[in-house]
C-alpha atoms as a PDB file:
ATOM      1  CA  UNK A   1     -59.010  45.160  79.841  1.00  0.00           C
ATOM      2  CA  UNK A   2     -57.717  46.554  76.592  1.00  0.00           C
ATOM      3  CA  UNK A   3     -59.233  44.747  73.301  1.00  0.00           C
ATOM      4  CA  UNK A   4     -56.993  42.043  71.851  1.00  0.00           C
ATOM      5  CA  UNK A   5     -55.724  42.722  68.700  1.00  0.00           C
ATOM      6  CA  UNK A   6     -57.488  40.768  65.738  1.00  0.00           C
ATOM      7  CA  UNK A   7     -55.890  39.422  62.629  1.00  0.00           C
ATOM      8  CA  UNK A   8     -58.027  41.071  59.831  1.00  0.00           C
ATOM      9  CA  UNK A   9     -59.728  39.287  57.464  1.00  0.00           C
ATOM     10  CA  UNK A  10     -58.775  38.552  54.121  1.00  0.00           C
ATOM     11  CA  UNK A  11     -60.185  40.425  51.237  1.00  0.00           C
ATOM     12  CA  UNK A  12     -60.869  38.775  48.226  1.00  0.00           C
ATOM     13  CA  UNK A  13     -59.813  40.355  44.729  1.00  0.00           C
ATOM     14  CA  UNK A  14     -62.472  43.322  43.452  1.00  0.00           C
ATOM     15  CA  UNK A  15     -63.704  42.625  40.458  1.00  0.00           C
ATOM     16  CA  UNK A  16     -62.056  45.282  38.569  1.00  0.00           C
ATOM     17  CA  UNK A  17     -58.681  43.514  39.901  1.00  0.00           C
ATOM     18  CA  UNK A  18     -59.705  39.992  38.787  1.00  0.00           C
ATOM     19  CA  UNK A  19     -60.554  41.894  35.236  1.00  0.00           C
ATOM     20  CA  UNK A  20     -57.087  43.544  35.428  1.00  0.00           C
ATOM     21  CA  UNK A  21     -55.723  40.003  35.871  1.00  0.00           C
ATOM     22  CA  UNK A  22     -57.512  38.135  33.494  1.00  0.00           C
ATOM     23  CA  UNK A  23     -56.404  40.634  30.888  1.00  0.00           C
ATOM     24  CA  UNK A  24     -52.800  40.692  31.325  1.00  0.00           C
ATOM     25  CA  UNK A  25     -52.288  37.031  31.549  1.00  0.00           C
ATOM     26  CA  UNK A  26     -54.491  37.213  28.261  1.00  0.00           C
ATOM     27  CA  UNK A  27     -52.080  39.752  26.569  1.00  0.00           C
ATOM     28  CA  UNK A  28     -48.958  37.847  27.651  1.00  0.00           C
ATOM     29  CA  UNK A  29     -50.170  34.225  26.952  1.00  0.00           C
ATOM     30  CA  UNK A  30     -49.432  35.332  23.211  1.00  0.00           C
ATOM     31  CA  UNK A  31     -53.208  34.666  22.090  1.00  0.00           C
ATOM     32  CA  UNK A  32     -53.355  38.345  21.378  1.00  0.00           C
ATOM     33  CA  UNK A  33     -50.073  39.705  19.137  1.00  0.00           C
ATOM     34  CA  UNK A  34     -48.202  42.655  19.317  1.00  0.00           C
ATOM     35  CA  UNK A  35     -49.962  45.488  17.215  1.00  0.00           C
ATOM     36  CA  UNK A  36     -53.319  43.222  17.694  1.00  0.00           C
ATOM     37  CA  UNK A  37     -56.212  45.465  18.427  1.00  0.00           C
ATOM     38  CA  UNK A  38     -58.880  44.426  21.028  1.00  0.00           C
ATOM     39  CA  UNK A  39     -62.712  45.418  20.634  1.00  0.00           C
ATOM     40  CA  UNK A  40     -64.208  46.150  24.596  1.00  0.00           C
ATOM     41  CA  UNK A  41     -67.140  45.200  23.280  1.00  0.00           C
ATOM     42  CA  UNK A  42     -65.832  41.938  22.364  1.00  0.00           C
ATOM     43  CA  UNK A  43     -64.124  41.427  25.470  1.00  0.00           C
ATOM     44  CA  UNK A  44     -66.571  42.627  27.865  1.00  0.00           C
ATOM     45  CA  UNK A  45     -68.982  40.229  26.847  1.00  0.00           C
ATOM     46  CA  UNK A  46     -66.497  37.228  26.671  1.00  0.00           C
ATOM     47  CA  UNK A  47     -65.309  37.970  30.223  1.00  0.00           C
ATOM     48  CA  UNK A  48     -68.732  38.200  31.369  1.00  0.00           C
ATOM     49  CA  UNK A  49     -68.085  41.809  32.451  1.00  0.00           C
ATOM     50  CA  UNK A  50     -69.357  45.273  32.572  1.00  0.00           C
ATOM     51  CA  UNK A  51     -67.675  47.612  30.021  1.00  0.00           C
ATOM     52  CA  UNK A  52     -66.918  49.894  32.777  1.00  0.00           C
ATOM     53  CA  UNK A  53     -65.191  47.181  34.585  1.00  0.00           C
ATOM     54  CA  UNK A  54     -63.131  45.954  31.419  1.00  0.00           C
ATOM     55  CA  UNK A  55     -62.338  49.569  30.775  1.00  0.00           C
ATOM     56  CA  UNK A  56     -60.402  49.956  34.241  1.00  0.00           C
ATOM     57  CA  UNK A  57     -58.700  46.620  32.968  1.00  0.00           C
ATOM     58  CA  UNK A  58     -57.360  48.018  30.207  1.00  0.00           C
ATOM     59  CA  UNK A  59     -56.119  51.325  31.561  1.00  0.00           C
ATOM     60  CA  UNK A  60     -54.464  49.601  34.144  1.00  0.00           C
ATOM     61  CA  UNK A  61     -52.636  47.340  31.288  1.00  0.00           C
ATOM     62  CA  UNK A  62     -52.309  50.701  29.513  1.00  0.00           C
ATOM     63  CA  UNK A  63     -50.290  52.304  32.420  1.00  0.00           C
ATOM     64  CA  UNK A  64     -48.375  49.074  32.926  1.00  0.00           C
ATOM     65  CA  UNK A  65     -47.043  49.741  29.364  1.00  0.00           C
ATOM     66  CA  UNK A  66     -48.573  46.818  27.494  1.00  0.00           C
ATOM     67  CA  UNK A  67     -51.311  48.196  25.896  1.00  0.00           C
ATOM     68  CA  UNK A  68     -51.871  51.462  23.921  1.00  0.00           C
ATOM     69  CA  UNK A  69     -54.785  53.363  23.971  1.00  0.00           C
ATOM     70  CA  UNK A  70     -55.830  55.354  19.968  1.00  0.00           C
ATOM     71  CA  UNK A  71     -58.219  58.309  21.161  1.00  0.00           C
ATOM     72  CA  UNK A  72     -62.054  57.244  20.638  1.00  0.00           C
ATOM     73  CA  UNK A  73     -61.239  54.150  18.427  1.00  0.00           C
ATOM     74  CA  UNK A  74     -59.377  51.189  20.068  1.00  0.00           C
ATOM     75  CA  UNK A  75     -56.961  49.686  22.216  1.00  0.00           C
ATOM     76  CA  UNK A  76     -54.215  47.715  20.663  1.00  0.00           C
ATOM     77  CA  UNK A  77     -51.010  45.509  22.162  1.00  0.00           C
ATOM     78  CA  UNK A  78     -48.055  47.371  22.520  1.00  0.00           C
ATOM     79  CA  UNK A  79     -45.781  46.457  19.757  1.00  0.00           C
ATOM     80  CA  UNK A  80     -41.808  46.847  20.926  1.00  0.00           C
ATOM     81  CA  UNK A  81     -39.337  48.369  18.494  1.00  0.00           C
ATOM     82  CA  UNK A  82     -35.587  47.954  18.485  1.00  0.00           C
ATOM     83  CA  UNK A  83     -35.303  51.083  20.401  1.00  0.00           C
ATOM     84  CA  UNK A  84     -37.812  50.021  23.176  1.00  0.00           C
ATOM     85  CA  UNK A  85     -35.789  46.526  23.409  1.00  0.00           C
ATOM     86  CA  UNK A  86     -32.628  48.205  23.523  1.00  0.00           C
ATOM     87  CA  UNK A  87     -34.058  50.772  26.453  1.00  0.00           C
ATOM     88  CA  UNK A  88     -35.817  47.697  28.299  1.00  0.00           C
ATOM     89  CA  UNK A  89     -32.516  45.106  28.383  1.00  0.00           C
ATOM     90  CA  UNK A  90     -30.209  48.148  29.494  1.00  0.00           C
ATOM     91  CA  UNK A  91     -32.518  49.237  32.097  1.00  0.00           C
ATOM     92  CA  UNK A  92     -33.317  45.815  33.431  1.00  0.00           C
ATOM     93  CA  UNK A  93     -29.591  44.821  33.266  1.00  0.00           C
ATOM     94  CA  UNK A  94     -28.889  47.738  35.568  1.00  0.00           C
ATOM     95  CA  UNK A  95     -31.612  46.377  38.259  1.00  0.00           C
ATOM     96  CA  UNK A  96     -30.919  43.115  37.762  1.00  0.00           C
ATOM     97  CA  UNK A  97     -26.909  43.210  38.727  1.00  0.00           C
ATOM     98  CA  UNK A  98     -27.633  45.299  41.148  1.00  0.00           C
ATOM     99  CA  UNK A  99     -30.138  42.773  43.009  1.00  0.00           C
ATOM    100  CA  UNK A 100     -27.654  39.506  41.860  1.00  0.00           C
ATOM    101  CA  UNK A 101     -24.529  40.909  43.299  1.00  0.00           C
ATOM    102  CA  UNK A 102     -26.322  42.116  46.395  1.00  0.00           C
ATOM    103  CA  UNK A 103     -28.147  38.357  47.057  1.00  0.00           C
ATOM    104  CA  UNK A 104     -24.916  37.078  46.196  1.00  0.00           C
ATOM    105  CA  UNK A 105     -23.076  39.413  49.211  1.00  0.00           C
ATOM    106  CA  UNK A 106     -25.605  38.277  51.626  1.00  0.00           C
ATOM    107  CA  UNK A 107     -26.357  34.635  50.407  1.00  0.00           C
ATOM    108  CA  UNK A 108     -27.355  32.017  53.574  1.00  0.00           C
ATOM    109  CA  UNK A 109     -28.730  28.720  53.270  1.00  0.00           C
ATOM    110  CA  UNK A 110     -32.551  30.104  53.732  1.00  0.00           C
ATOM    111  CA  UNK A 111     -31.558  32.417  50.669  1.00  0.00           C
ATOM    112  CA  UNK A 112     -29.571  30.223  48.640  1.00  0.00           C
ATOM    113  CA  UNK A 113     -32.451  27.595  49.113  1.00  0.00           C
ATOM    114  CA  UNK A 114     -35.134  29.523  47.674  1.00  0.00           C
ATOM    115  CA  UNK A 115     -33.038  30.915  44.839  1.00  0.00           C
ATOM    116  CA  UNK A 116     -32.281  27.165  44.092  1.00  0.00           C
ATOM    117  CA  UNK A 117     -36.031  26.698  44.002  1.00  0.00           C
ATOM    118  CA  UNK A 118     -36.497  29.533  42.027  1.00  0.00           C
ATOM    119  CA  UNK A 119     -34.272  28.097  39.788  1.00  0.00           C
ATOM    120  CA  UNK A 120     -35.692  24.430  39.272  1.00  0.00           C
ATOM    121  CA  UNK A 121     -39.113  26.176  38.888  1.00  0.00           C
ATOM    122  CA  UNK A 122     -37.276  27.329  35.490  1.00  0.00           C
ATOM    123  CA  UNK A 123     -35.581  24.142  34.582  1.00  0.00           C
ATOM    124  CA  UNK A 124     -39.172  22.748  35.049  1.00  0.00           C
ATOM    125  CA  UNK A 125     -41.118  25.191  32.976  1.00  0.00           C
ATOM    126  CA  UNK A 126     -38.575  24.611  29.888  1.00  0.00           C
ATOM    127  CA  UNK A 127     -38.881  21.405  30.012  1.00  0.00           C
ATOM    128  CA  UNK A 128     -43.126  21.230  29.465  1.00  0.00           C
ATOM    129  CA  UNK A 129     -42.454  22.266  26.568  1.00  0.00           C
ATOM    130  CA  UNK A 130     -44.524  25.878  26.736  1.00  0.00           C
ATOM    131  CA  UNK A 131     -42.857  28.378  25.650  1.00  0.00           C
ATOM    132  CA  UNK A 132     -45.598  30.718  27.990  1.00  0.00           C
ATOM    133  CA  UNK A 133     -44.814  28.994  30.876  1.00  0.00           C
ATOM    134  CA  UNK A 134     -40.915  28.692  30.062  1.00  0.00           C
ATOM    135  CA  UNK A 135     -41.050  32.561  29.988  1.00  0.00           C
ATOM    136  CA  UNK A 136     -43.302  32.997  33.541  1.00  0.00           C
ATOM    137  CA  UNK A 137     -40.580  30.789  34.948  1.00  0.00           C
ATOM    138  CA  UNK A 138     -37.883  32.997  33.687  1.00  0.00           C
ATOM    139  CA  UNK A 139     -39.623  36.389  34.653  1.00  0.00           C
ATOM    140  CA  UNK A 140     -40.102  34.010  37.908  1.00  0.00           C
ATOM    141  CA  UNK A 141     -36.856  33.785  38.432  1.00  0.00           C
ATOM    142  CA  UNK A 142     -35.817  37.213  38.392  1.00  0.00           C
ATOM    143  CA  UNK A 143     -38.400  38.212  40.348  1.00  0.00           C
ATOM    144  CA  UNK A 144     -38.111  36.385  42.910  1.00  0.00           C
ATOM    145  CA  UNK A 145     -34.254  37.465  43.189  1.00  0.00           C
ATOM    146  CA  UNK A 146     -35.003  40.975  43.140  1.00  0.00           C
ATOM    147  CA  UNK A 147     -37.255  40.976  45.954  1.00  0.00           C
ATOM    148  CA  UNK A 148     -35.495  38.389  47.566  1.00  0.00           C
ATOM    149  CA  UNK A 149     -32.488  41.103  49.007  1.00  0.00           C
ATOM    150  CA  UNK A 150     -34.698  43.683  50.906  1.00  0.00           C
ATOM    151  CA  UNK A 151     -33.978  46.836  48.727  1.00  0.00           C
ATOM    152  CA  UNK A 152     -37.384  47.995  48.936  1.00  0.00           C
ATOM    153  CA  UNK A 153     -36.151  51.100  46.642  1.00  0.00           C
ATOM    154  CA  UNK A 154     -34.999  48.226  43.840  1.00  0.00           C
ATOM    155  CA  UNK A 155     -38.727  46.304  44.131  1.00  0.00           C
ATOM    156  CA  UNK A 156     -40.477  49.471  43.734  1.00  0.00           C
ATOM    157  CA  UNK A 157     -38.080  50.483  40.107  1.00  0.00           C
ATOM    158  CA  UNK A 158     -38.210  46.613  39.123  1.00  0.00           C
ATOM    159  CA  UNK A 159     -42.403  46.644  39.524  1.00  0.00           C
ATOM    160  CA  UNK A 160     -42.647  49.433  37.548  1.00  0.00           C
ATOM    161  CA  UNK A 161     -41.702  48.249  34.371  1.00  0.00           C
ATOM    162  CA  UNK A 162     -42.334  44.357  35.304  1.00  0.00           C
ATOM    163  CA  UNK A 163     -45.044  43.412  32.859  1.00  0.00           C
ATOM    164  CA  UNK A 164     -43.057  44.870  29.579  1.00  0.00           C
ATOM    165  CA  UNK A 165     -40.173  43.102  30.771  1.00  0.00           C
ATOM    166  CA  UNK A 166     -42.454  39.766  31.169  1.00  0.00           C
ATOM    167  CA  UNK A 167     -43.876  40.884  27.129  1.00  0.00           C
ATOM    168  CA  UNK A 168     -39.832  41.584  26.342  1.00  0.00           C
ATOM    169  CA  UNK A 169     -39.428  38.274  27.839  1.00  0.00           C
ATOM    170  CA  UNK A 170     -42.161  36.778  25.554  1.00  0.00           C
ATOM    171  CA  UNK A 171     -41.092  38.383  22.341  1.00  0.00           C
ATOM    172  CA  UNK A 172     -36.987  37.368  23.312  1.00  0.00           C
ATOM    173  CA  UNK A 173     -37.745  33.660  23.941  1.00  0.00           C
ATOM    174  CA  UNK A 174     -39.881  32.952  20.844  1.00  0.00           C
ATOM    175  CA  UNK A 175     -36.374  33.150  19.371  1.00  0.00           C
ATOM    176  CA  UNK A 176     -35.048  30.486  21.043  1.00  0.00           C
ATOM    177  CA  UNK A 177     -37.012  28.445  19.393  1.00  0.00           C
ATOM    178  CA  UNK A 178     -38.732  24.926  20.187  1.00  0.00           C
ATOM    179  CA  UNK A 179     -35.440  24.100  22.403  1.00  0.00           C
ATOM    180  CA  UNK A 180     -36.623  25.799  25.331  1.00  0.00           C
ATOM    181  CA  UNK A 181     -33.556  24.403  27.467  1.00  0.00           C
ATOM    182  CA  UNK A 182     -31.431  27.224  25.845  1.00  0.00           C
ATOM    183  CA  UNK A 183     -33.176  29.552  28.377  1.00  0.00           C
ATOM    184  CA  UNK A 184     -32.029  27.205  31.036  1.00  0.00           C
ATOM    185  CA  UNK A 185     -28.439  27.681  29.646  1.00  0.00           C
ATOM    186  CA  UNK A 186     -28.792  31.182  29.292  1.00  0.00           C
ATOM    187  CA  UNK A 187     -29.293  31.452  33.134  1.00  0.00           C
ATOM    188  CA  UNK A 188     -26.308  28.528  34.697  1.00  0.00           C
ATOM    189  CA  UNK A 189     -23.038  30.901  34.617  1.00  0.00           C
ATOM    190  CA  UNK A 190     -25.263  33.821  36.535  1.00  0.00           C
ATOM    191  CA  UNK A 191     -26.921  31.213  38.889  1.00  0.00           C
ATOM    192  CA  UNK A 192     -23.441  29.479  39.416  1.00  0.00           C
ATOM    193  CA  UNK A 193     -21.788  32.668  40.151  1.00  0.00           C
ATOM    194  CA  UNK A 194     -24.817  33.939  42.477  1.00  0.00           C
ATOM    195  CA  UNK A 195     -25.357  30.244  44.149  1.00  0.00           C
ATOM    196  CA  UNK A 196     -21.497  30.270  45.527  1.00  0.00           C
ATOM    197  CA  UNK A 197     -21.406  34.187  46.775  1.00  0.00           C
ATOM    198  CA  UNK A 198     -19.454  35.796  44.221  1.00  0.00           C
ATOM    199  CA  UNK A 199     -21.107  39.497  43.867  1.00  0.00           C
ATOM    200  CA  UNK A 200     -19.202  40.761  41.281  1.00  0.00           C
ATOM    201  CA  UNK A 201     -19.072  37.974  39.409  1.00  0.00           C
ATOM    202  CA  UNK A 202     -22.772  37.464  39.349  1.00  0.00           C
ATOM    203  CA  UNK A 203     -23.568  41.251  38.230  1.00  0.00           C
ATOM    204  CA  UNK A 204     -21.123  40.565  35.542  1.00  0.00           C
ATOM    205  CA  UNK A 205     -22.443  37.877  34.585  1.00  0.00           C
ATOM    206  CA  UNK A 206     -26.695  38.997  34.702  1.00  0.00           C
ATOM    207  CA  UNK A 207     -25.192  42.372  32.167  1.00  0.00           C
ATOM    208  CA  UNK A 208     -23.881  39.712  30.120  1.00  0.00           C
ATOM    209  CA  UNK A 209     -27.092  37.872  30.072  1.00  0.00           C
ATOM    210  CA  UNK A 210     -28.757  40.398  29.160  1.00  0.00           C
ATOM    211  CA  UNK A 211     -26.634  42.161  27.036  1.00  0.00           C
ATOM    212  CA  UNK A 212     -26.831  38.968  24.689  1.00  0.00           C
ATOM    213  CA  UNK A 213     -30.345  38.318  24.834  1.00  0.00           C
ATOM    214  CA  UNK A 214     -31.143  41.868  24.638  1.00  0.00           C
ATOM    215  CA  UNK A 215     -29.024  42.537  21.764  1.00  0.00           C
ATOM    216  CA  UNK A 216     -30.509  39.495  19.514  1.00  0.00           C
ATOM    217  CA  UNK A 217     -33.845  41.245  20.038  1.00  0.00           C
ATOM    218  CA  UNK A 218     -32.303  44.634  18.716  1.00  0.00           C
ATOM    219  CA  UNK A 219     -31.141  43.162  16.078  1.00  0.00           C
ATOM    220  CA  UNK A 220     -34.281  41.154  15.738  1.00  0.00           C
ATOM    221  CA  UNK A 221     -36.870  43.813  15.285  1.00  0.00           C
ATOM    222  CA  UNK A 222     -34.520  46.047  13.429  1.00  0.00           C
ATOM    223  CA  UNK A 223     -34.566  43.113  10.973  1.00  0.00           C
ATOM    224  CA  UNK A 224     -38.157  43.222  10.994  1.00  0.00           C
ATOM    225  CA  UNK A 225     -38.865  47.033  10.714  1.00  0.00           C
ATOM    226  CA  UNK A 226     -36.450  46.924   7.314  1.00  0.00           C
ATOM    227  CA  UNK A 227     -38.886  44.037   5.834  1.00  0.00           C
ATOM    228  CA  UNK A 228     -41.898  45.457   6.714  1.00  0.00           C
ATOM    229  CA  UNK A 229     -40.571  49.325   5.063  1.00  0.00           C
ATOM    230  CA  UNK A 230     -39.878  47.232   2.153  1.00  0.00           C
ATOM    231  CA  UNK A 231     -43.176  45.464   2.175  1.00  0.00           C
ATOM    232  CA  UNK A 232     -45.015  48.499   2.225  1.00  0.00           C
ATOM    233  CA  UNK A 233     -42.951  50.709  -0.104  1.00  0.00           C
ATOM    234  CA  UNK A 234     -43.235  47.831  -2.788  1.00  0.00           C
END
C-alpha cells in the first residue's frame, strides 16, 4: 500500500531569523532614530548573539532598505529625505489603489468581514495611545488588504518595499501628533468607499490618502533639510 502522506512538521524560526526580527521591530519601535548609528558590538552582546549572527541581521535590514551600511565603520538607520518620501507615497499609492479597487470589485461577506477587522484592529491601536502600535495597525491595515485580493504579482511589489513604508509610516504619523484618532480619520472615506464595493471610488480615494499624507511629509523634511543647512552653515 502506498505511504500516506504526512503533514510536515513545523520549523521553528533559525536564529539568524529571530535576530533579523528582533532588529527590525527594534529599528521601527523608534528607540533607535533616523541617522542613529548602531555599534554590532553593542548589539551583539545585548541580544545575546554571535556577531556573525547579528551581522546577517543587519544585512537583511540593510537590503530591506532600513538600514545603511558605511564601508568598514558602521551601520546607521536610514534617514528619509523629501525625495525618498515623495518616491515612497507615489509608489505605494499606485499599489495600494490598485489592491483597494480590486477588493472592492470582488468584496463578499468573508472579505468584507476581515477588512472590517482589519479595520477595528486600527481604531484599537489609536486609541492605546502608542503611537508604535497606532502605526503597526495602520501598516496592518494595508497589508492585510493587499494580500487580501489574490494578486500574487501585487504581494510580491508591496513586500518589497514593506518595511520603509512601515519606517515612512513611523516618520508620517509622529506628525499627527498625540491625537492618534486622526489616523483613524485619515482611513473612513477609503474604508467607506471599499466596505460598500465601489472600486473606483476606493482607488480614488487610497491616492488621495496618500497623496495628503505623503505630501505633509515632503513638505516636512524639506522643512527640515533647510534648518539643518542653516544650522550648519551658521
Amino acid at each position: 500500500m502506498p505511504a500516506k502522506n504526512r503533514i510536515a512538521p513545523v520549523s521553528k524560526l533559525s536564529v539568524e531569523a529571530q535576530a533579523t526580527q528582533s532588529l527590525r521591530d527594534y529599528v521601527l519601535s523608534g528607540a533607535v532614530k533616523p541617522g542613529e548609528k548602531l555599534t554590532e558590538v553593542a548589539l551583539a552582546d545585548e541580544m545575546g548573539v554571535a556577531r556573525a549572527t547579528l551581522r546577517f541581521g543587519l544585512n537583511r535590514l540593510a537590503a530591506e532598505g532600513l538600514l545603511v551600511k558605511t564601508p568598514y565603520t558602521s551601520w546607521e538607520v536610514r534617514t528619509l529625505t523629501a525625495d525618498d518620501a515623495w518616491e515612497l507615497w507615489t509608489l505605494r499609492a499606485s499599489l495600494e489603489s490598485l489592491a483597494v479597487r480590486l477588493a472592492a470589485e470582488n468584496m463578499g461577506p468573508r472579505l468584507r468581514d476581515r477588512l472590517q477587522e482589519a479595520f477595528d484592529d486600527l481604531v484599537t491601536a489609536c486609541a492605546s495611545g502608542s503611537a508604535v502600535t497606532a502605526s503597526e495597525g495602520d501598516i496592518g491595515l494595508h497589508r492585510t488588504i493587499v494580500n487580501s485580493v489574490g494578486h500574487t504579482r501585487l504581494a510580491d511589489q508591496y513586500k518589497l518595499v514593506e518595511q520603509q513604508v512601515r519606517l515612512y509610516i513611523n516618520i508620517s504619523n509622529t506628525l499627527v501628533g498625540s491625537d492618534l484618532s486622526g489616523i483613524v480619520d485619515q482611513h473612513r472615506a477609503m474604508m467607506d468607499a471599499l466596505l460598500r464595493g465601489d472600486g473606483p471610488k476606493a482607488a480614488h480615494e487610497a491616492w488621495l490618502h496618500n497623496e495628503s499624507e505623503g505630501g505633509k511629509l515632503v513638505a516636512y523634511l524639506h522643512q527640515r533639510a533647510k534648518m539643518e543647512a542653516a544650522g550648519a552653515t551658521q
